[in-house]
Protein backbone atom coordinates (compact mmCIF):
# COMPACT_ATOMS: atom_id res chain seq x y z
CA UNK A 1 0.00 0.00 0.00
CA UNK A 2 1.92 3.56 -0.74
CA UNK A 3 1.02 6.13 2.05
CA UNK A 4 -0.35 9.28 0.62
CA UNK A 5 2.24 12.60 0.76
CA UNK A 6 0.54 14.30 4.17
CA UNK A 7 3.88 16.83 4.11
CA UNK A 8 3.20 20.58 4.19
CA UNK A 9 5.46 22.96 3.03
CA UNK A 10 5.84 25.60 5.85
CA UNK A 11 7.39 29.33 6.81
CA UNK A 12 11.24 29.19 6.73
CA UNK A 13 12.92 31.03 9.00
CA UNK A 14 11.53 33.73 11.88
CA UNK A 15 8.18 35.98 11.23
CA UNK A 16 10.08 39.51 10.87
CA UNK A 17 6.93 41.27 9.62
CA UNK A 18 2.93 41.47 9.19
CA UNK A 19 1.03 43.92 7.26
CA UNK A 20 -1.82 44.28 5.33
CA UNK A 21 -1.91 44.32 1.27
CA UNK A 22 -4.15 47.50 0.75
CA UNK A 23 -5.40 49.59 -2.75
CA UNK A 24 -2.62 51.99 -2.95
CA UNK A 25 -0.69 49.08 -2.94
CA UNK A 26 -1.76 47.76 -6.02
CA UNK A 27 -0.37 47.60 -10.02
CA UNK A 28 -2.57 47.97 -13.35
CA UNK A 29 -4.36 44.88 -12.96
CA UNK A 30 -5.34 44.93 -9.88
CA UNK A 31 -2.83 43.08 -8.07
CA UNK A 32 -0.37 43.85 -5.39
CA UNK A 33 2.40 45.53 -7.39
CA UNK A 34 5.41 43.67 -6.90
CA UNK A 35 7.62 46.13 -6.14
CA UNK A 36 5.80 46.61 -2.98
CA UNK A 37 6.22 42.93 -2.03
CA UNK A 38 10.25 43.41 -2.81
CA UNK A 39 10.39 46.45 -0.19
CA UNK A 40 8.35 43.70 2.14
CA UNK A 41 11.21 41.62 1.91
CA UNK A 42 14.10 44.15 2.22
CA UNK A 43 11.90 45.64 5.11
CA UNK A 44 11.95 42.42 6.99
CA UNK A 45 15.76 41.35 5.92
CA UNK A 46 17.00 44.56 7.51
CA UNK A 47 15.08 43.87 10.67
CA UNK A 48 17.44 40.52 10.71
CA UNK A 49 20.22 42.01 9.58
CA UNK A 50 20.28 44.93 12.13
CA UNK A 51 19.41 41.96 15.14
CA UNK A 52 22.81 40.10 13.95
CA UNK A 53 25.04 43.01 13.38
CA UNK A 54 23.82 44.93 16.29
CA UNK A 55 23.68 48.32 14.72
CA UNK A 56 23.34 49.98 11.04
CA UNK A 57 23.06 48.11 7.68
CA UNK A 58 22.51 48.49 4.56
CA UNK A 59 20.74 46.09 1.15
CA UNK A 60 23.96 45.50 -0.90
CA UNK A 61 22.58 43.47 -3.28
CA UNK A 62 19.18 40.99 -4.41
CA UNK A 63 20.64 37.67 -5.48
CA UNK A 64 16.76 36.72 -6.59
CA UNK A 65 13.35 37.22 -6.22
CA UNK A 66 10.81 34.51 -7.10
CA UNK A 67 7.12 35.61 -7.53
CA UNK A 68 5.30 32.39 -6.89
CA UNK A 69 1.39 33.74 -6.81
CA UNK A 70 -0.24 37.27 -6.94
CA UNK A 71 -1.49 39.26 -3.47
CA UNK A 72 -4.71 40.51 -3.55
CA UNK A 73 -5.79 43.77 -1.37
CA UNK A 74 -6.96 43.16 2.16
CA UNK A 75 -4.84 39.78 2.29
CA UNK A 76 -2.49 40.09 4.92
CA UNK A 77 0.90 39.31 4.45
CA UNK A 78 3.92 37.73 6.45
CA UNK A 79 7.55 38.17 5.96
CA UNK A 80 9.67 35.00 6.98
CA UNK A 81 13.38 35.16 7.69
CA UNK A 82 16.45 32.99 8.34
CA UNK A 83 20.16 33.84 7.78
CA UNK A 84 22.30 31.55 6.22
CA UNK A 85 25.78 33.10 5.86
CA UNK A 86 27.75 35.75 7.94
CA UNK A 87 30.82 36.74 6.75
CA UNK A 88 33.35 39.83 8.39
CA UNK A 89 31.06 42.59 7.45
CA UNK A 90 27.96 41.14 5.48
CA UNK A 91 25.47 38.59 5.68
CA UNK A 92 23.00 37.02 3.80
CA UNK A 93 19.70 36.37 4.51
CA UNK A 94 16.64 33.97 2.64
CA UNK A 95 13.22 35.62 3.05
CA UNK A 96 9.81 34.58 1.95
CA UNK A 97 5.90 36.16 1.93
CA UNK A 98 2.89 34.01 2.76
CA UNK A 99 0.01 35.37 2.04
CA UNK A 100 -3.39 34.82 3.95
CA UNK A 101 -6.98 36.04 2.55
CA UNK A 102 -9.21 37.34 5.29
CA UNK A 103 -12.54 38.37 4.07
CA UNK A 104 -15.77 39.53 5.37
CA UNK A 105 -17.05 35.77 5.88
CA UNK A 106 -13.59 33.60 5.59
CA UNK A 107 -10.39 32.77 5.89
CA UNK A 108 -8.05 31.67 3.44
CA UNK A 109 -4.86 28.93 3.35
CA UNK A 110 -2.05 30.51 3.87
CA UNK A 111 0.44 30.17 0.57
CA UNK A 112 3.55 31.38 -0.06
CA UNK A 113 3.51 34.32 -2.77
CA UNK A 114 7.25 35.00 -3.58
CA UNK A 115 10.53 34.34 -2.00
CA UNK A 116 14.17 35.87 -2.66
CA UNK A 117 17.76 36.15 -1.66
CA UNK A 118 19.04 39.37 -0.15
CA UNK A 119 22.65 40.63 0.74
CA UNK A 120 23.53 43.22 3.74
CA UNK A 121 26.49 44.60 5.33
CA UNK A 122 26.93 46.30 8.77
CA UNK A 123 28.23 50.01 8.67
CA UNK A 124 29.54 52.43 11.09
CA UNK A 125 28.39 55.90 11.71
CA UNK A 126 30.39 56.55 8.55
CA UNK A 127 28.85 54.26 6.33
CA UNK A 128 31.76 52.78 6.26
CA UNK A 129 31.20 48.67 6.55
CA UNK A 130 32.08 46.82 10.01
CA UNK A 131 33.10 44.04 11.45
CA UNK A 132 30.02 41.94 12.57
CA UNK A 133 30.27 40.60 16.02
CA UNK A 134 30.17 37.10 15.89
């Protein structure tokens, strides 16, 4: 008998942020404009990155960004985050959105609508990068 595939994909990482998607929010058709979801993501990788370094940082660099399903307005949105590298002065950091439809009458599953890779380094007062306490 073959047992039926019960696994669930789940949140990687720490919840770093929760908002709601709302109309200002949104692109041409309708949809949460992805850009919007992208400053989600750096919004909540910063709040990481700042927690490890202990002080300033700033996004160096995206290494990807996967859009996996549209946002719709009202759904509310969490940011997931783990870090998987830390080097002298920068630090990398894996963060995803799930996305959760709460209307008037019901709730909906929870799925996760886009994912990416994004690169941070401490600074100093000067902007000048810094050694991250490890």
């Amino acid at each position: 008998m073959t047992q039926a595939n019960t696994s669930i994909q789940l949140p990687q990482g720490e919840m770093l942020l929760r908002t709601v998607a709302m109309p200002a929010d949104t692109n041409a058709n309708g949809d949460i404009f992805g850009g919007w979801l992208m400053s989600q993501l750096d919004l909540a990788g910063a709040i990481l990155a700042k927690e490890i370094s202990g002080g300033r940082v700033v996004t160096v660099s995206v290494d990807e960004i996967q859009f996996k399903a549209p946002v719709s307005v009202g759904d509310v949105i969490c940011c997931y985050g783990q870090c998987t590298r830390i080097g002298n002065t920068s630090m990398n950091i894996l963060l995803e959105i799930w996305s959760k439809s709460i209307g008037y009458e019901e709730i909906g599953e929870r799925y996760c609508a886009c994912q990416g890779s994004f690169n941070y380094v401490a600074i100093d007062s000067d902007g000048r990068p810094k050694s991250i306490k490890q």
